[in-house]
N, C-alpha and C. Protein backbone atom coordinates (compact mmCIF):
# COMPACT_ATOMS: atom_id res chain seq x y z
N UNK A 1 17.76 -12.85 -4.87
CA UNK A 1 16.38 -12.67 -4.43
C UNK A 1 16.32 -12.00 -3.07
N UNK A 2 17.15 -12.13 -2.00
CA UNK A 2 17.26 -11.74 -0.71
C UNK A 2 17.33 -10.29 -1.31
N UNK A 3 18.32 -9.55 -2.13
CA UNK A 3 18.00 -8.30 -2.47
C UNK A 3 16.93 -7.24 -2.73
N UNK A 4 16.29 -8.48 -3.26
CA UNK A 4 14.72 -7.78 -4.02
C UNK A 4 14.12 -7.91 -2.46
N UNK A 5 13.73 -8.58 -1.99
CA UNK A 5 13.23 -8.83 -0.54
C UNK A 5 13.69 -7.54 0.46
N UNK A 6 14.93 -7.47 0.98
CA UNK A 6 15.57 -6.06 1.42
C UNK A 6 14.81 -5.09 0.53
N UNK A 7 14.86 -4.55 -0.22
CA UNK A 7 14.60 -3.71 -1.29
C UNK A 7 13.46 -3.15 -0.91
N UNK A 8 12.28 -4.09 -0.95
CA UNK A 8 10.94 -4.51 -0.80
C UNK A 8 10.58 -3.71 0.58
N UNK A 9 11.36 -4.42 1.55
CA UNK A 9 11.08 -4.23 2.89
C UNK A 9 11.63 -2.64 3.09
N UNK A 10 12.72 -2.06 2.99
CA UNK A 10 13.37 -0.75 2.87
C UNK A 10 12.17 0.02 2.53
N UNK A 11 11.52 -0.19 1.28
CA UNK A 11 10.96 0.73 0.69
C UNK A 11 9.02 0.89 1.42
N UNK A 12 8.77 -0.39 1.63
CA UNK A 12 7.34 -0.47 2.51
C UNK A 12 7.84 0.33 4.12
N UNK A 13 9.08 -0.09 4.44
CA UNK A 13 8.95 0.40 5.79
C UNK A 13 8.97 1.93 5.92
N UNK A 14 10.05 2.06 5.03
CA UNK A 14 10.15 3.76 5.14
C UNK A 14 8.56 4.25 4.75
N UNK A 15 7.94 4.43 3.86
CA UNK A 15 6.69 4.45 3.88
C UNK A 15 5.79 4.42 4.36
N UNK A 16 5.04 3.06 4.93
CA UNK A 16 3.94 2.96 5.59
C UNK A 16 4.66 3.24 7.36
N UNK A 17 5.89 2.77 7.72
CA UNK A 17 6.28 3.16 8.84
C UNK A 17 6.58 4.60 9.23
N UNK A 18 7.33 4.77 8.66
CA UNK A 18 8.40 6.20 9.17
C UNK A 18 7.35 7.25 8.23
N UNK A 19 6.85 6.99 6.68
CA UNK A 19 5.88 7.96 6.27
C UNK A 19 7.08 9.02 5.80
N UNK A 20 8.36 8.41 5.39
CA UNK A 20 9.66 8.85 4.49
C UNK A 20 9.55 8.80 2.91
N UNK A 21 8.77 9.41 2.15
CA UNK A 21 8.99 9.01 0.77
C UNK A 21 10.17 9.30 0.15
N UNK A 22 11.12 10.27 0.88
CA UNK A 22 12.55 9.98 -0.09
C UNK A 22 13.04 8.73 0.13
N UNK A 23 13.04 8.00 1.13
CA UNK A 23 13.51 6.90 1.73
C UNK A 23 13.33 5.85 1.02
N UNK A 24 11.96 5.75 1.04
CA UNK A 24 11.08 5.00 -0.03
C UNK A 24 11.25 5.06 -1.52
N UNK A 25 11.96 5.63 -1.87
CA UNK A 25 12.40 6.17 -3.19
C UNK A 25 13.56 5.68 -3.12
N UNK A 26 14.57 5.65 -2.24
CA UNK A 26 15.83 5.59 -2.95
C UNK A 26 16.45 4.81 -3.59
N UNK A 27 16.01 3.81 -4.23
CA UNK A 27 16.14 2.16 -4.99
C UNK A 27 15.07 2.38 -5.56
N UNK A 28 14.31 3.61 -5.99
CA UNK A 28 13.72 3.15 -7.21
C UNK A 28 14.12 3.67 -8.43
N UNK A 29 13.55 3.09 -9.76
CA UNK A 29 14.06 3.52 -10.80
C UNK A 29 13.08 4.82 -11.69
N UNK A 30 14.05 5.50 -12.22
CA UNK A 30 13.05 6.49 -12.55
C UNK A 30 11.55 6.55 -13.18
N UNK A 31 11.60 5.06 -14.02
CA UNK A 31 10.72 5.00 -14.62
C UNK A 31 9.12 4.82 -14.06
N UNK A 32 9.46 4.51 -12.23
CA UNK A 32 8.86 3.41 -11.55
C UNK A 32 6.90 3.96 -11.76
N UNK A 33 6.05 2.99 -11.40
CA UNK A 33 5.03 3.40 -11.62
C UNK A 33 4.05 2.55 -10.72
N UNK A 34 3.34 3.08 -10.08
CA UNK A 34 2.92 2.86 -8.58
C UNK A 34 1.27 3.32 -8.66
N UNK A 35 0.63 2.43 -8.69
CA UNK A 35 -1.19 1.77 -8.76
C UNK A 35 -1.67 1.35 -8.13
N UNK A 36 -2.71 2.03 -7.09
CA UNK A 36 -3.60 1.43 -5.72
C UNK A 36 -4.61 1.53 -6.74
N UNK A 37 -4.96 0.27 -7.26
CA UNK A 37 -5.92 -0.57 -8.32
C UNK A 37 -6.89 -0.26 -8.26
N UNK A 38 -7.51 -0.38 -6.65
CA UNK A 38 -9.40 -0.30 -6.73
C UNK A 38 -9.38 1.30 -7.19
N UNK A 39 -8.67 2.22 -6.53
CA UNK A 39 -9.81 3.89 -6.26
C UNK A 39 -8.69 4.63 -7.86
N UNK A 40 -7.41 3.62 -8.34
CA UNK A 40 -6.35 4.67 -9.51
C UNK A 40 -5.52 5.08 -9.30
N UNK A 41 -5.34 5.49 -7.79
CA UNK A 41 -4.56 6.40 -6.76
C UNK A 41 -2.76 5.68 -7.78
N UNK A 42 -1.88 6.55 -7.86
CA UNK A 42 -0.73 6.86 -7.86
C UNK A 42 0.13 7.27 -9.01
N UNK A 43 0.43 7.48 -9.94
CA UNK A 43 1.39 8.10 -10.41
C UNK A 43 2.52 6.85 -11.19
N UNK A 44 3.23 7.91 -12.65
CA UNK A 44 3.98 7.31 -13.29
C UNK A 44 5.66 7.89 -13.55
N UNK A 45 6.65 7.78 -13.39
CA UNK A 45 7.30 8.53 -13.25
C UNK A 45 7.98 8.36 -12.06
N UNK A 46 9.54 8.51 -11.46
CA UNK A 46 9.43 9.31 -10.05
C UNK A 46 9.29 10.69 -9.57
N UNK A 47 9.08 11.45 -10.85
CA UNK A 47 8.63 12.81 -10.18
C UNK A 47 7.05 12.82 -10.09
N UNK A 48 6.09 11.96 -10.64
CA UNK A 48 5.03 11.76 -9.94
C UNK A 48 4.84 10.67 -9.26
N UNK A 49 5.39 9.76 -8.80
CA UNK A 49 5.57 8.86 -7.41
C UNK A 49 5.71 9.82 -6.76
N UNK A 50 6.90 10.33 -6.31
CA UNK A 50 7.80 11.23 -5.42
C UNK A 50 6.31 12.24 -5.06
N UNK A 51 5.80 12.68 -5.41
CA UNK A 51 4.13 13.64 -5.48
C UNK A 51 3.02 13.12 -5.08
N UNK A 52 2.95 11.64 -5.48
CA UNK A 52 1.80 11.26 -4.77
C UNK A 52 2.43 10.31 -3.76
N UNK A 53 3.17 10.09 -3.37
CA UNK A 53 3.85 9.31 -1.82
C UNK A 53 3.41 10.92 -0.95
N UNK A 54 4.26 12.01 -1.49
CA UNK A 54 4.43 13.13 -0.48
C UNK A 54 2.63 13.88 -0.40
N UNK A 55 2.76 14.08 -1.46
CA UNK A 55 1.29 15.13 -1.18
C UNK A 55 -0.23 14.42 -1.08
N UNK A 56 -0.06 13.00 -0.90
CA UNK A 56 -1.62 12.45 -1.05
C UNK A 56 -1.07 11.12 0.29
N UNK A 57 -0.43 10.33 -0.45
CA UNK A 57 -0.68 9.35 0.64
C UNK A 57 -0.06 9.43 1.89
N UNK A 58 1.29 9.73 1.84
CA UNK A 58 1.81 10.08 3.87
C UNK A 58 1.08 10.68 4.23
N UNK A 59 0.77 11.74 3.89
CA UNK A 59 -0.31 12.98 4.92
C UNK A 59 -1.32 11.91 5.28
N UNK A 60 -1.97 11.19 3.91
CA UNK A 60 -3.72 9.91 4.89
C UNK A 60 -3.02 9.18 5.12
N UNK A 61 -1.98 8.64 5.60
CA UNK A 61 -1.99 7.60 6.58
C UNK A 61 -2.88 7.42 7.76
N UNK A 62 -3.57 6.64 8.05
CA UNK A 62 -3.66 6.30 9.63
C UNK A 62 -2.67 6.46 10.35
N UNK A 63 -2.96 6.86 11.73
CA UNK A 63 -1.93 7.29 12.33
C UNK A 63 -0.94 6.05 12.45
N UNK A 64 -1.75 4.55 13.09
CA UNK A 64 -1.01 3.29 12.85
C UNK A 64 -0.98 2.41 12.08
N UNK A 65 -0.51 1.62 11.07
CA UNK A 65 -0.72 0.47 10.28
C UNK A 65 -0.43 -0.44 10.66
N UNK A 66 -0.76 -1.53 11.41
CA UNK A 66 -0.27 -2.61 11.74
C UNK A 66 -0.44 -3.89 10.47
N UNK A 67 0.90 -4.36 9.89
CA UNK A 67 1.07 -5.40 8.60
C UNK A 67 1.31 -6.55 9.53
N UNK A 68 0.87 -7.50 9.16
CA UNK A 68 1.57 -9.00 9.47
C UNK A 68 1.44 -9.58 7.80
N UNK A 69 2.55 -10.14 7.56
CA UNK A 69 2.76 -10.85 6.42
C UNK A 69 2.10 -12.07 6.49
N UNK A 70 1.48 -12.24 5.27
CA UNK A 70 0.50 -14.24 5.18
C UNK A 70 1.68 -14.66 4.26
N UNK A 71 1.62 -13.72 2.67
CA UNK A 71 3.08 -14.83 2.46
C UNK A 71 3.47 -14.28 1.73
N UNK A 72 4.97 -14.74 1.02
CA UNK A 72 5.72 -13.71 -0.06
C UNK A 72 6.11 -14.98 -1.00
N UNK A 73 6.00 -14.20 -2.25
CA UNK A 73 6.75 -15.18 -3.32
C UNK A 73 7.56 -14.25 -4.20
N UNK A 74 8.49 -14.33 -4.58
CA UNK A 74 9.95 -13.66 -4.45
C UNK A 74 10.81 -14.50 -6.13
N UNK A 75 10.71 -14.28 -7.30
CA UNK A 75 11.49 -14.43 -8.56
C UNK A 75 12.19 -13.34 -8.57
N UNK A 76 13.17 -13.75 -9.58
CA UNK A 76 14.60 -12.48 -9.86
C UNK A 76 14.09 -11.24 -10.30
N UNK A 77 13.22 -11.09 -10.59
CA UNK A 77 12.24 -9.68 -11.13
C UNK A 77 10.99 -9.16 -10.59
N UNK A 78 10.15 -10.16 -9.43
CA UNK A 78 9.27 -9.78 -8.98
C UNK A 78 8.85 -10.22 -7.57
N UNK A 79 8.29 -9.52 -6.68
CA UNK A 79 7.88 -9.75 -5.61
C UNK A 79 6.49 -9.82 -5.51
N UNK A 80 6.01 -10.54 -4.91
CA UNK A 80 4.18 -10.44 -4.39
C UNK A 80 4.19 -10.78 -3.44
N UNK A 81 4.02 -10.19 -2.24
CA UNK A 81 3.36 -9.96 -0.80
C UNK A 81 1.91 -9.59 -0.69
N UNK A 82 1.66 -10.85 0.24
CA UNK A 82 0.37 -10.58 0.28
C UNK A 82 0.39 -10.16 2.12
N UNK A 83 -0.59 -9.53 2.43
CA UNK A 83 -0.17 -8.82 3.87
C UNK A 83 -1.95 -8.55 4.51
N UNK A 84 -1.70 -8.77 5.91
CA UNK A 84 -2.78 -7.90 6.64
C UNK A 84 -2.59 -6.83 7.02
N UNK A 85 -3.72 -5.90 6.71
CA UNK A 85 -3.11 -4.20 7.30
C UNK A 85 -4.57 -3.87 8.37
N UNK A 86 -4.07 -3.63 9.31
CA UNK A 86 -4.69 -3.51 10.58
C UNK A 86 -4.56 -2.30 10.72
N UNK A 87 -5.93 -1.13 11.13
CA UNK A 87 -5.59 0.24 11.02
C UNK A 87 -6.98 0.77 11.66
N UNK A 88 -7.04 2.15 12.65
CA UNK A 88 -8.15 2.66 12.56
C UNK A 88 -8.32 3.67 11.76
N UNK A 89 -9.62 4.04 11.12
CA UNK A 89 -9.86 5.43 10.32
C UNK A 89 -10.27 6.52 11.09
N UNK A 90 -9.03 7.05 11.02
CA UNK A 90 -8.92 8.10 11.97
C UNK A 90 -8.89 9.56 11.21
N UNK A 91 -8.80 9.58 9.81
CA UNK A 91 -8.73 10.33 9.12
C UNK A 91 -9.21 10.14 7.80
N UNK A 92 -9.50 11.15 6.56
CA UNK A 92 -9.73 11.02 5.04
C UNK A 92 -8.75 10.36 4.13
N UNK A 93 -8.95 8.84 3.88
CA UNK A 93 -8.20 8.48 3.07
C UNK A 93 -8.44 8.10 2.16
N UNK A 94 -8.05 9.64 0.92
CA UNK A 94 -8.79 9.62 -0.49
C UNK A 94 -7.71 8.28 -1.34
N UNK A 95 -6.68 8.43 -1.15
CA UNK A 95 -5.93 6.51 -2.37
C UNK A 95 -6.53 5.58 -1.54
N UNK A 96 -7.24 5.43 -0.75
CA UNK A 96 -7.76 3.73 0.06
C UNK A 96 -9.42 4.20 -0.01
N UNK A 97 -10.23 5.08 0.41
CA UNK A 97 -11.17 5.30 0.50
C UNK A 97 -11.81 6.70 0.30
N UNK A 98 -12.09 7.15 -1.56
CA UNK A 98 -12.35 8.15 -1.52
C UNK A 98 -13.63 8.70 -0.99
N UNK A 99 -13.92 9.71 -0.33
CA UNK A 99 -15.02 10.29 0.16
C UNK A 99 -15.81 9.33 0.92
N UNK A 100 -14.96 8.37 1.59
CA UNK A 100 -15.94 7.74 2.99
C UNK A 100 -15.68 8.75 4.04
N UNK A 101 -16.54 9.01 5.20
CA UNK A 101 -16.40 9.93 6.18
C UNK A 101 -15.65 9.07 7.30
N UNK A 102 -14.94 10.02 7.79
CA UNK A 102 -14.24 9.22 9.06
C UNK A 102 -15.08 8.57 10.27
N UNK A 103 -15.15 7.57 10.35
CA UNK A 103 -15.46 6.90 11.41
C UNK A 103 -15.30 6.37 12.28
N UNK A 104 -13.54 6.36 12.39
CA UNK A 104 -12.89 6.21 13.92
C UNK A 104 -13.05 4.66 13.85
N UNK A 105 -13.57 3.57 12.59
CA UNK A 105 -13.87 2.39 12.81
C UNK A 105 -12.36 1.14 12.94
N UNK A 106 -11.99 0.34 13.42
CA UNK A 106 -10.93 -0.33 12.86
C UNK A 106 -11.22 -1.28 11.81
N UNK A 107 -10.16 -1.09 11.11
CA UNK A 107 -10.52 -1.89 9.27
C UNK A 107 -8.97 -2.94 9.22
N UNK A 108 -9.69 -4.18 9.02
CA UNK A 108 -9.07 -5.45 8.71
C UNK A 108 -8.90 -5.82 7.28
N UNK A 109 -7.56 -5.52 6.32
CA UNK A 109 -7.94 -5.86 4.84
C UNK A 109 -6.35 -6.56 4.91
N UNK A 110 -7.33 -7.19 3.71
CA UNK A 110 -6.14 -8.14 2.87
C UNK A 110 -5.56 -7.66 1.74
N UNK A 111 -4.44 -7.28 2.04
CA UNK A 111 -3.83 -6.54 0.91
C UNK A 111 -2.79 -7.20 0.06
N UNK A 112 -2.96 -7.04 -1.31
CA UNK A 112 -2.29 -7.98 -2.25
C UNK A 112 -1.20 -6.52 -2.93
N UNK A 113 0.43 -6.95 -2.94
CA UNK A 113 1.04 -6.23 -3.43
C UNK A 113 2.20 -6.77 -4.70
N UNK A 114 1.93 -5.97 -5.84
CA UNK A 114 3.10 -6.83 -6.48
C UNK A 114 4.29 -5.77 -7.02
N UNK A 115 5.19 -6.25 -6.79
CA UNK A 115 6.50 -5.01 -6.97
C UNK A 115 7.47 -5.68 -8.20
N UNK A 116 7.54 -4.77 -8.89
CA UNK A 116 8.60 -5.45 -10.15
C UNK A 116 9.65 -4.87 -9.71
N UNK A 117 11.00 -5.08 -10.46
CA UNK A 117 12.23 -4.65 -10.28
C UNK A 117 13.60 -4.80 -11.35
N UNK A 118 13.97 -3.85 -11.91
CA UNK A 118 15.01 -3.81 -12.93
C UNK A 118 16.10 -3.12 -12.71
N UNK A 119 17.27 -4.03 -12.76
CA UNK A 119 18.75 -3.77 -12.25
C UNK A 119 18.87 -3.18 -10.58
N UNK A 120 17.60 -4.41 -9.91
CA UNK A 120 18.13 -3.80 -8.51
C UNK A 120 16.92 -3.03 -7.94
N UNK A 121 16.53 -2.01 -9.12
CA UNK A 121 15.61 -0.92 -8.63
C UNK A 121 14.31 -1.38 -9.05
N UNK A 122 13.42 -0.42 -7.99
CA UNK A 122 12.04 -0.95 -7.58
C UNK A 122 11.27 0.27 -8.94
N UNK A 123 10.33 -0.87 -9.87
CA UNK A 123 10.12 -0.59 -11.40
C UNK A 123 8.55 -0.21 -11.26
N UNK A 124 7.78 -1.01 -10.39
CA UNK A 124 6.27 -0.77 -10.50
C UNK A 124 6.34 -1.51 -8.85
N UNK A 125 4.65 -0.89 -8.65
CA UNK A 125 3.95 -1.02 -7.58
C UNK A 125 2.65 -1.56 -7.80
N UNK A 126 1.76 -2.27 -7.20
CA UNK A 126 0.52 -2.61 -7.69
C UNK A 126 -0.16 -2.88 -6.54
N UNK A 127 -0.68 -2.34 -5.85
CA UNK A 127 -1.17 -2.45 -4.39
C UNK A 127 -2.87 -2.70 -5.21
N UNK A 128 -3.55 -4.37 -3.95
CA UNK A 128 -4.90 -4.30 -4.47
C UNK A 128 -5.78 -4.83 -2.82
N UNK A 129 -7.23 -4.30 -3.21
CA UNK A 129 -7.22 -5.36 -1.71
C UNK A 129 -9.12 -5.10 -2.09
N UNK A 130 -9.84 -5.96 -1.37
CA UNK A 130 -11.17 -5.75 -1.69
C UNK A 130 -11.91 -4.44 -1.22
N UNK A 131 -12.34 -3.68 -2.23
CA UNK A 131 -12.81 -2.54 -1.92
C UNK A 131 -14.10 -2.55 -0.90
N UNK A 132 -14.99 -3.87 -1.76
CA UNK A 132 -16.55 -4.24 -1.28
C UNK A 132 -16.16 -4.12 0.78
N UNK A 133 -15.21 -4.92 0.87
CA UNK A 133 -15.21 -5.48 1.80
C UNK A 133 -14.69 -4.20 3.45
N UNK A 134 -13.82 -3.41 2.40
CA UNK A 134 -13.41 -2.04 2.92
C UNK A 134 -14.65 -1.49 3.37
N UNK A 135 -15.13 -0.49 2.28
CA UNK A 135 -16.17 -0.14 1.99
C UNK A 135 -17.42 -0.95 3.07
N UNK A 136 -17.91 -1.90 3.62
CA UNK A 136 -18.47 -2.64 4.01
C UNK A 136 -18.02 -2.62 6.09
N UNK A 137 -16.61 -2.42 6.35
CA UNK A 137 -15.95 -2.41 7.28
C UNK A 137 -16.26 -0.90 7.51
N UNK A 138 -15.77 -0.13 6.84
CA UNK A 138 -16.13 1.52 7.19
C UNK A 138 -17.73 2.21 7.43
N UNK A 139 -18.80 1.09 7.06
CA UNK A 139 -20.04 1.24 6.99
C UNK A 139 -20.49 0.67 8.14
N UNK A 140 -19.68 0.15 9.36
CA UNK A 140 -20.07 -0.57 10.27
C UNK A 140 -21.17 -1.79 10.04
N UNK A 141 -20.70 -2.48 9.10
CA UNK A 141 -21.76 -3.61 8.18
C UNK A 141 -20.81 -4.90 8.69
N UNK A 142 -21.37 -5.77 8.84
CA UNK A 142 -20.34 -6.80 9.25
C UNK A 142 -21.35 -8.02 8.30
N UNK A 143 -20.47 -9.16 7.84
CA UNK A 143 -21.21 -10.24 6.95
C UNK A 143 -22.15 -11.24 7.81
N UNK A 144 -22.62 -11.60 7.27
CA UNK A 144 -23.84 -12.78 8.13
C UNK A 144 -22.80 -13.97 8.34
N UNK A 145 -23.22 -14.23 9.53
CA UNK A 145 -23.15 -15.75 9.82
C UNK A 145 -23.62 -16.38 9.16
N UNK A 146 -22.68 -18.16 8.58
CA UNK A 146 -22.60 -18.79 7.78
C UNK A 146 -24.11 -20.06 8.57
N UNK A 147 -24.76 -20.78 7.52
CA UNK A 147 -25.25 -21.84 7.91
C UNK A 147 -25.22 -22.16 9.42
């Protein structure tokens, strides 16, 4: 399990950190298939992973992502991390937010990720997180105070 975990971490860091999709690739399996749930965003295949890591999502990154982990649960075949991603919108980010306009706002989401894995290599991706609530953060809308 510590493998899948390494694995996990290798492949998020190169990515959302460094913004390396070969990197991010290199433990995965060809078949792998990678789904940002709410907007559809990603690809089946690694020659369309490898395409939408490079030509859609590194380029929208925010310039920073700040993750703190809430928690991980970790079986011989699957990972689920659930994570905070701390970020300003500093740019168009059509896989997280298609056609919202940039607003320079900072956005607080809870992001739910689940990663499968066969013989080692990273098999699927499933990134999810509340759109309403996105969507709602980028609108400079904040929720009512409770009772």
């Amino acid at each position: 399990m510590r493998a899948l975990e390494r694995a996990w971490d290798e492949h998020t860091d190169a990515l959302l950190d460094r913004g390396d999709p070969a990197a991010a690739l290199d433990r995965a399996g060809r078949e792998i298939e990678v789904r940002y749930l709410p907007t559809g965003a990603g690809g089946r295949g690694l020659d369309e992973v490898r395409a939408f890591y490079t030509e859609q999502l590194v380029p929208a990154l925010p310039a920073t992502v700040g993750r703190r982990s809430v928690s991980r649960t970790v079986d011989q075949f699957r990972l689920v991390q659930e994570s905070t991603w701390r970020f300003r919108h500093d740019r168009p980010m059509p896989w997280l937010a298609p056609g919202a306009p940039v607003g320079g706002v900072d956005v607080e989401l809870l992001v739910v990720e689940i990663a499968g894995f066969r013989q080692g290599r990273l098999v699927s991706r499933r990134v999810l997180w509340d759109q309403a609530s996105l969507r709602s953060q980028l609108a400079g809308l904040r929720p009512a105070a409770g009772p």
